[in-house]
Protein backbone atom coordinates (compact mmCIF):
# COMPACT_ATOMS: atom_id res chain seq x y z
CA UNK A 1 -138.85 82.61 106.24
CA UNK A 2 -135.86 83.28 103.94
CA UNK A 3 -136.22 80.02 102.83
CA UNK A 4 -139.58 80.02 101.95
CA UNK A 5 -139.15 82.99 99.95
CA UNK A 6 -136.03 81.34 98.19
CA UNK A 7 -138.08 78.34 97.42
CA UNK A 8 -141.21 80.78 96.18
CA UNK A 9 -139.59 82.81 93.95
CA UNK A 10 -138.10 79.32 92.31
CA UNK A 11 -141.59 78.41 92.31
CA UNK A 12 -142.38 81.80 90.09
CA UNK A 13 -140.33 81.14 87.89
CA UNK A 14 -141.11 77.70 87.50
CA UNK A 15 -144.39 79.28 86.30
CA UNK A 16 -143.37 81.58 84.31
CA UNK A 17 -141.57 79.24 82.41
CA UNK A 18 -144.86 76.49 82.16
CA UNK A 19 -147.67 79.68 81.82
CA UNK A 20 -149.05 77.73 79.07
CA UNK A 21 -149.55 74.31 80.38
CA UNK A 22 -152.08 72.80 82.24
CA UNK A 23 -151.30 69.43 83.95
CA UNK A 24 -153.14 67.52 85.49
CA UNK A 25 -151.89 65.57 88.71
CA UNK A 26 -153.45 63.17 91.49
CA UNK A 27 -154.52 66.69 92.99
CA UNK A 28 -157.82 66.62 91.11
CA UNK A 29 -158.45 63.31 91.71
CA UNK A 30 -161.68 62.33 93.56
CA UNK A 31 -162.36 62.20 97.37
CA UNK A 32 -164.86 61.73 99.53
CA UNK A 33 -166.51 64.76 100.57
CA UNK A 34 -166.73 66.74 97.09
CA UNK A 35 -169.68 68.11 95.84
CA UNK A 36 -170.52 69.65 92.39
CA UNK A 37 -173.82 70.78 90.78
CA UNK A 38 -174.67 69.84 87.31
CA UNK A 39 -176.70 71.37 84.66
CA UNK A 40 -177.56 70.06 81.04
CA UNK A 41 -178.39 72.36 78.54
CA UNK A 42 -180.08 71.81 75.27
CA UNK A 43 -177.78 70.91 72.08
CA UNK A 44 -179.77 72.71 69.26
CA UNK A 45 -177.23 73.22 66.15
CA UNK A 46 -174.25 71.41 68.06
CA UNK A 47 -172.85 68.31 66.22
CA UNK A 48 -169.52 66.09 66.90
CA UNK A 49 -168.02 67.48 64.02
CA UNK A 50 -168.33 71.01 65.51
CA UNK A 51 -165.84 69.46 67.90
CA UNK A 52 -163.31 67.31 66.29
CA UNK A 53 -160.85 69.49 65.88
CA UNK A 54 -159.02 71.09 68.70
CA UNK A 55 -159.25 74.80 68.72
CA UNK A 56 -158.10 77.75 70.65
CA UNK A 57 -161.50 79.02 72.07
CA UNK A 58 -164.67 77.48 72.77
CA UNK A 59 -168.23 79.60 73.43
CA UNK A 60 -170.78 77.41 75.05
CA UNK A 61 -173.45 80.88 76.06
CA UNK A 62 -176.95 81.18 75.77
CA UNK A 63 -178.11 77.60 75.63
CA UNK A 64 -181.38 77.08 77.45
CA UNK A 65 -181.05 74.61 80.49
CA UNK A 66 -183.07 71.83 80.50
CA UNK A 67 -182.47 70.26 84.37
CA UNK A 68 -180.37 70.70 87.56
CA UNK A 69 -178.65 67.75 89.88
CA UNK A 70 -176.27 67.22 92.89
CA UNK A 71 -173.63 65.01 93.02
CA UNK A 72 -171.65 63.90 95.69
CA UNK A 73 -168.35 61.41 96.17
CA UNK A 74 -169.43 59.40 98.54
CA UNK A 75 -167.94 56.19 100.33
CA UNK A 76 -169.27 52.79 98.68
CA UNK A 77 -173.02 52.27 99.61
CA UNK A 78 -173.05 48.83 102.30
CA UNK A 79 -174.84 46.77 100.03
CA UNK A 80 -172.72 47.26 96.86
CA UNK A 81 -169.15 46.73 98.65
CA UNK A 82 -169.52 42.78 97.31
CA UNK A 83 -170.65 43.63 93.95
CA UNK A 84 -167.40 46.25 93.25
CA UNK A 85 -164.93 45.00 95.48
CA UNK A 86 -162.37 47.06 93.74
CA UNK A 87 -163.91 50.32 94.06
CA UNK A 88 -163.28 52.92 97.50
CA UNK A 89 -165.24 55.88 96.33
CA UNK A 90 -168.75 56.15 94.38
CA UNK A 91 -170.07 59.66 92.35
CA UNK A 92 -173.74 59.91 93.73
CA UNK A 93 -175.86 61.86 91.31
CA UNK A 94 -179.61 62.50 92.65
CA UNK A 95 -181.82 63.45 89.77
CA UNK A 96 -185.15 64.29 90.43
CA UNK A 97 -186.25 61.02 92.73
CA UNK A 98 -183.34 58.61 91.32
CA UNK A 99 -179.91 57.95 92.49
CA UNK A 100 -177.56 56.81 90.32
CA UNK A 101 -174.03 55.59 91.25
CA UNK A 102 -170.41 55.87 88.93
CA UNK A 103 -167.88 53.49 91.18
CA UNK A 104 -164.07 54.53 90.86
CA UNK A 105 -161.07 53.14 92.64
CA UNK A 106 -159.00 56.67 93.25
CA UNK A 107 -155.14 55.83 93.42
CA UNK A 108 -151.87 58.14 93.60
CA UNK A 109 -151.81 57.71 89.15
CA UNK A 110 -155.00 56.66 88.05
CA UNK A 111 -158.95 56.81 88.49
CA UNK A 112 -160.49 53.45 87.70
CA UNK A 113 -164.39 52.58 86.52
CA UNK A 114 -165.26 49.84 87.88
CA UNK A 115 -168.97 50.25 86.81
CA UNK A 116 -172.43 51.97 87.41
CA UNK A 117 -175.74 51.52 88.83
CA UNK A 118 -178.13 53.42 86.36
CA UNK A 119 -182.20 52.86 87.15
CA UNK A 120 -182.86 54.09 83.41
CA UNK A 121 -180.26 52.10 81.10
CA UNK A 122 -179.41 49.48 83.77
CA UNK A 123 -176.41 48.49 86.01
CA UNK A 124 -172.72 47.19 85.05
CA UNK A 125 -170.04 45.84 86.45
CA UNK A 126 -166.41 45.71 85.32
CA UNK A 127 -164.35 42.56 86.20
CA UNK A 128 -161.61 44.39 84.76
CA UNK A 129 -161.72 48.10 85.60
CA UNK A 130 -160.84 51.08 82.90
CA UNK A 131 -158.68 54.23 83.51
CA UNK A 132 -160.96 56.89 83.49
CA UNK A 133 -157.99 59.41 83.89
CA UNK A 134 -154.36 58.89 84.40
CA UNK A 135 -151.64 61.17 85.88
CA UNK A 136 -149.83 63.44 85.58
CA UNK A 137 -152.08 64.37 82.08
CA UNK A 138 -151.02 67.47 79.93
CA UNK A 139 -151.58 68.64 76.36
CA UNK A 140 -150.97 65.74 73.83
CA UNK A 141 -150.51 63.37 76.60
CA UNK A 142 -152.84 59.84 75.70
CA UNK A 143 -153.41 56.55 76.91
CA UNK A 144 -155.52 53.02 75.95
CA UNK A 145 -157.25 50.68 77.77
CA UNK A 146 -159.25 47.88 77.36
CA UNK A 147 -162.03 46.47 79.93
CA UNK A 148 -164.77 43.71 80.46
CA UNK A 149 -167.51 42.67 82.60
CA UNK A 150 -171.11 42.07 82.86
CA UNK A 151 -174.06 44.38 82.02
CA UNK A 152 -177.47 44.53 82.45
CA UNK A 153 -179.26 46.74 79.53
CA UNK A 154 -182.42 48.37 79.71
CA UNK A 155 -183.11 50.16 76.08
CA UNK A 156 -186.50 50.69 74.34
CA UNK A 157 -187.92 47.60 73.23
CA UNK A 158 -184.63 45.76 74.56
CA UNK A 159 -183.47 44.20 77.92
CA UNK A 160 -180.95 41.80 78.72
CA UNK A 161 -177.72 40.92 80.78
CA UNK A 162 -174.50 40.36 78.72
CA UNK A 163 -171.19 39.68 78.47
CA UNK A 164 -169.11 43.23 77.64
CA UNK A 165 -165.83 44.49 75.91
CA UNK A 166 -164.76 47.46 75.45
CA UNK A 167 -161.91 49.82 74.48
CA UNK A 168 -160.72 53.47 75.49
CA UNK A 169 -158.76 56.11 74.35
CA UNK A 170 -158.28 59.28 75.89
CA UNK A 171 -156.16 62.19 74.44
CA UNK A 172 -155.70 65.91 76.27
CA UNK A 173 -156.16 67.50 72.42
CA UNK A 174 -156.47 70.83 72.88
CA UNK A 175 -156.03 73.66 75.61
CA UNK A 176 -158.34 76.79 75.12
CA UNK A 177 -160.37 79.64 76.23
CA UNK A 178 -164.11 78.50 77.30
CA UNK A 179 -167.00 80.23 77.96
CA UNK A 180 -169.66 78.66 79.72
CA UNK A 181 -173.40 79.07 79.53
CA UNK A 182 -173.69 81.70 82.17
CA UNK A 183 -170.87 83.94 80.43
CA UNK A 184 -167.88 83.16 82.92
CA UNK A 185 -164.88 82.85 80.57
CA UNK A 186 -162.06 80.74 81.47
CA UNK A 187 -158.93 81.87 79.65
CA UNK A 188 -156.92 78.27 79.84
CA UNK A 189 -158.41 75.16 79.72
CA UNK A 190 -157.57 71.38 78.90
CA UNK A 191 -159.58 69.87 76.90
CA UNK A 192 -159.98 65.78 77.13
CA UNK A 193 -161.51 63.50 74.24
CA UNK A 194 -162.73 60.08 75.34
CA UNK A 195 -163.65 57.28 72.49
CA UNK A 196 -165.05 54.42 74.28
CA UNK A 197 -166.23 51.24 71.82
CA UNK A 198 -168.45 48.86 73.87
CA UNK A 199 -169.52 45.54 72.22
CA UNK A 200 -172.02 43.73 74.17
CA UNK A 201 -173.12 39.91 73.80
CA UNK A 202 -176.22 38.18 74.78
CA UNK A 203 -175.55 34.71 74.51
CA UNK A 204 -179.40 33.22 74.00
CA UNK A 205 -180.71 34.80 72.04
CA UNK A 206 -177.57 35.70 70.28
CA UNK A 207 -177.23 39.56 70.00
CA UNK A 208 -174.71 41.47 69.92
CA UNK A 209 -175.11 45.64 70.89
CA UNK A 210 -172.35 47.89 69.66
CA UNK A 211 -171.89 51.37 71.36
CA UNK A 212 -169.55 54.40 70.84
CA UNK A 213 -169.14 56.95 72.82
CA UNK A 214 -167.31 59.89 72.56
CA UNK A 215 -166.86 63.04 75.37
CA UNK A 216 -165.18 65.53 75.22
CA UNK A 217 -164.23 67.20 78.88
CA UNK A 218 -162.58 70.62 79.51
CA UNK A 219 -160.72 71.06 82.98
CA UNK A 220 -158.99 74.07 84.49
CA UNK A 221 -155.78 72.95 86.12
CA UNK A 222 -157.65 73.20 90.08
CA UNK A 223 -160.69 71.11 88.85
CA UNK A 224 -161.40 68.25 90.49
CA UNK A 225 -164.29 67.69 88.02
CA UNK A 226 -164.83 69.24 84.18
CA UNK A 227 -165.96 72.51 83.77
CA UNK A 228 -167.98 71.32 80.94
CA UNK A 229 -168.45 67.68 79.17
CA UNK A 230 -170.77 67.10 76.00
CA UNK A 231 -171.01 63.53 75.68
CA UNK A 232 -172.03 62.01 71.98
CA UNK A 233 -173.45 58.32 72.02
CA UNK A 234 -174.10 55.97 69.20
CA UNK A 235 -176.08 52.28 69.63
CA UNK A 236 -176.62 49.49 66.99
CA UNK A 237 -178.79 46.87 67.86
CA UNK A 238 -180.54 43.56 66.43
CA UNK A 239 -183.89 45.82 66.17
CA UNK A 240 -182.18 48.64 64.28
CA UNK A 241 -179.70 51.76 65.72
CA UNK A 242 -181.20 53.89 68.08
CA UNK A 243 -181.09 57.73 68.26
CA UNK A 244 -178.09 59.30 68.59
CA UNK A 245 -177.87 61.28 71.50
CA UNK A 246 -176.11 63.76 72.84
CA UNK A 247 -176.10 66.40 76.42
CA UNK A 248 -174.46 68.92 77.90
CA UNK A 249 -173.21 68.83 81.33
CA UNK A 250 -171.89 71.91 83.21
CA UNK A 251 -170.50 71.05 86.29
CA UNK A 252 -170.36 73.74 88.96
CA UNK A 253 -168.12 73.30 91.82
CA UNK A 254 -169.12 73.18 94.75
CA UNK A 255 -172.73 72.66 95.27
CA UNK A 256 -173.68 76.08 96.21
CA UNK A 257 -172.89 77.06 92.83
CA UNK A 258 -170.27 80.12 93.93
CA UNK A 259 -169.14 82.28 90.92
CA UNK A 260 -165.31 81.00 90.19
CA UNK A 261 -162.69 84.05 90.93
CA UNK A 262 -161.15 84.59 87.74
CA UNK A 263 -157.42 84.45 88.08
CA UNK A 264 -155.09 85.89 85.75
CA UNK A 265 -152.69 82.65 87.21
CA UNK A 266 -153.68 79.54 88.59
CA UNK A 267 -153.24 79.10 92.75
CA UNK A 268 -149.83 77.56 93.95
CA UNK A 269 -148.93 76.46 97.56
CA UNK A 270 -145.68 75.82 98.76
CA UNK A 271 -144.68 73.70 99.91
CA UNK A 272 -147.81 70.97 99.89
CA UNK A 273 -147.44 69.03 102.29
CA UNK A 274 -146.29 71.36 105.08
CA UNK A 275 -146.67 71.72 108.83
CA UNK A 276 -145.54 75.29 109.47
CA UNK A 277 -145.32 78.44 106.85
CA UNK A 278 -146.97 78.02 103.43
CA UNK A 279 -146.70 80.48 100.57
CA UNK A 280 -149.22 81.13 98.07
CA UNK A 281 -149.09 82.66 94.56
CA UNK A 282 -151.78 83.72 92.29
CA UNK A 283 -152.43 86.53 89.85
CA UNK A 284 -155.69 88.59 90.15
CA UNK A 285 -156.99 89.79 86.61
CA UNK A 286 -158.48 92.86 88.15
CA UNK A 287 -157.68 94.95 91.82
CA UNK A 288 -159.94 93.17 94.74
CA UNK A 289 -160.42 93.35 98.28
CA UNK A 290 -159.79 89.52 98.99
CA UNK A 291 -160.50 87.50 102.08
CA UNK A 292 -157.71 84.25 102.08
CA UNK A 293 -159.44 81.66 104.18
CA UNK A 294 -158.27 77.74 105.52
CA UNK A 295 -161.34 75.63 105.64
CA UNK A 296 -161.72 71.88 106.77
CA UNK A 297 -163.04 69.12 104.03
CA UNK A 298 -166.17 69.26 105.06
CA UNK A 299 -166.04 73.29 104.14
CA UNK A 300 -166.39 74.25 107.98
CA UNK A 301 -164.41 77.82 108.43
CA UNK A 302 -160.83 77.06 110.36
CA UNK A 303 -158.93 80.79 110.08
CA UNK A 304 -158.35 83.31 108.02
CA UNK A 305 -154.51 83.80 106.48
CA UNK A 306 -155.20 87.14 104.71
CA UNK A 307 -157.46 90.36 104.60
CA UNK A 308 -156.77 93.04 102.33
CA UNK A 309 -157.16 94.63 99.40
CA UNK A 310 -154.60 93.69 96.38
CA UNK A 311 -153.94 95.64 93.12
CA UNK A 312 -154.38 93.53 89.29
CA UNK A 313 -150.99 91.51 88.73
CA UNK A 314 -149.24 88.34 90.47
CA UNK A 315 -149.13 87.97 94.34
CA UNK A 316 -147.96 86.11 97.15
CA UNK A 317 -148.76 86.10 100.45
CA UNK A 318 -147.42 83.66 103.43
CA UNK A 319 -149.68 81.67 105.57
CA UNK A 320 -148.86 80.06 109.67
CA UNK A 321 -150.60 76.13 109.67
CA UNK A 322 -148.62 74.81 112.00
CA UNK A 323 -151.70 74.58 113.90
CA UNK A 324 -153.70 72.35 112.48
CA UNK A 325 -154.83 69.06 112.90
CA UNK A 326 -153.18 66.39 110.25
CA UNK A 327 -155.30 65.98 107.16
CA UNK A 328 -156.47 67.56 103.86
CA UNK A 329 -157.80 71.09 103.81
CA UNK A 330 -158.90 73.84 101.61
CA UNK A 331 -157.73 77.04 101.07
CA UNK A 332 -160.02 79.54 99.25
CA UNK A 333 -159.25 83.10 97.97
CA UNK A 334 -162.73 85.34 98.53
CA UNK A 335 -163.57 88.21 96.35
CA UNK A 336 -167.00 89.12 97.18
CA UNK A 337 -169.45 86.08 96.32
CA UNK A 338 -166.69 84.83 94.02
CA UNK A 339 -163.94 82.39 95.15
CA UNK A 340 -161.32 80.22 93.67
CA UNK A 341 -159.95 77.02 96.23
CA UNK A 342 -156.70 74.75 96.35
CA UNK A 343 -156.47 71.62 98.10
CA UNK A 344 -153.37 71.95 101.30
CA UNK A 345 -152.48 68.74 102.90
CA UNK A 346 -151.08 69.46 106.66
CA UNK A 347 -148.99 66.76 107.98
């Protein structure tokens, strides 16, 4: 025990030292099993130069929503294994009647595209696969990458399969205060900008259909998808350049739709991995009567660590898993119908 209380007041300090930085790590990477709920919201009076430059709070309140979806990391469908050999984990998103499919290949550094299966703008598949994120990622941190494959478009007035380039740049550009649509307030986020230039070629007829797009994504440093992306896309085409459009896209975690616990300092466990005594250190904005619960994958209740109530400020409490089955795990701090979780690996 002396140990572990050596090794969590280095960790303290540790963040102490880091307060301001978020970074993120193959933590937040995908797995099979999570679950998020998005909403899009309307974009009246928002433009891309609105959010260019990297600023030090963001307010994204009052828009109206336009639609609801679930989404769900799933394992690659049967019948698509061939098609995206690479790929070992797909996003399902069910809107409305359609299911539409992002396939990623989820490794210890990177998240790789390896393409989509889209019923509206049609399917592609990379034969070279893009980072989609890269760790560890942190303020200023930035990486390019190039890709190619096959696509099959399906735009007004315009449908074809082509040959497709394309190159990326992401950048974490700014780190700031965001409020979301409902009026939670997070007070430290990274924000991620994502400038993707597609160029694709039909080879009879020749055409050739250039695309930007550019996202920008804002993550907490526990997020294992963005709080909030607005995604900006611009098309040329042979026939003339479409619309530009842009969305909003709220992403709730998990499904249910929980209110986050707002911290005052992000959730640490020590040490992760572990088999026996774990410590955990967080800093509650406001006094609470907090419930600190284990729970499997799947979200299925495995024991309780903590019970109490716990005055504004930092805390740590310790925590027995020796009992548990190898394997990931969640633990989640309770406050009522609000909750934050961490990911705990017992091995």
């Amino acid at each position: 025990m002396k140990k572990i209380l050596s090794a969590c007041l280095v960790l303290l300090s540790v963040q102490m030292t880091n307060a301001q930085t978020i970074t993120l790590t193959s933590a937040n990477n995908y797995e099979i099993g999570d679950k998020f709920t998005s909403r899009e919201y309307e974009t009246a009076g928002l433009t891309k130069e609105d959010l260019e430059d990297p600023a030090t709070s963001r307010d994204f309140s009052g828009r109206t929503l336009k639609s609801t979806y679930q989404n769900e990391v799933v394992a690659v469908p049967a019948g698509d294994a061939t098609t995206y050999p690479n790929a070992n984990l797909a996003l399902q998103s069910v809107k409305s009647a359609k299911t539409e499919y992002q396939y990623y290949q989820a490794t210890a550094n990177e998240l790789i595209n390896w393409g989509y299966k889209n019923t509206d703008i049609g399917n592609a598949v990379n034969t070279d696969g893009y980072k989609y994120l890269s760790y560890p990622f942190s303020l200023n941190s930035t990486f390019t990458d190039n890709f190619s494959g096959t696509a099959s478009i399906s735009i007004p007035g315009f449908s074809a399969t082509t040959t497709r380039t394309a190159a990326v740049t992401s950048t974490a550009d700014e780190e700031a205060s965001l409020v979301l649509n409902n009026g939670v307030t997070y007070e430290k986020t990274l924000r991620i900008k994502n400038v993707a230039t597609i160029t694709d070629v039909v080879s009879f007829p020749p055409v050739t259909i250039k695309t930007t797009i550019t996202s920008f994504s804002w993550y907490t440093q526990t997020a294992k998808f963005p709080l909030l992306t607005i995604i900006f896309s611009n098309t040329t085409t042979p026939l003339g350049d479409l619309p530009d459009t842009l969305f909003i896209q709220n992403a709730v975690e998990p499904a249910t739709g929980i209110t986050p616990l707002e911290l005052s300092k992000e959730i640490n466990l020590f040490p992760n991995p572990s088999n026996s005594q774990i410590c955990l250190t967080y800093g509650l904005k406001e006094a609470a009567h907090l419930k600190v619960n284990v729970n499997s994958i799947e979200g299925k209740f495995i024991k309780t660590l903590y019970e109490g109530r716990q005055a504004a400020g930092d805390q740590q409490i310790f925590g027995d898993v020796s009992g548990l089955q190898k394997g990931m795990y969640y633990v989640e701090i309770l406050a009522g119908e609000r909750r934050q979780v961490s990911k705990l690996v017992v091995e």
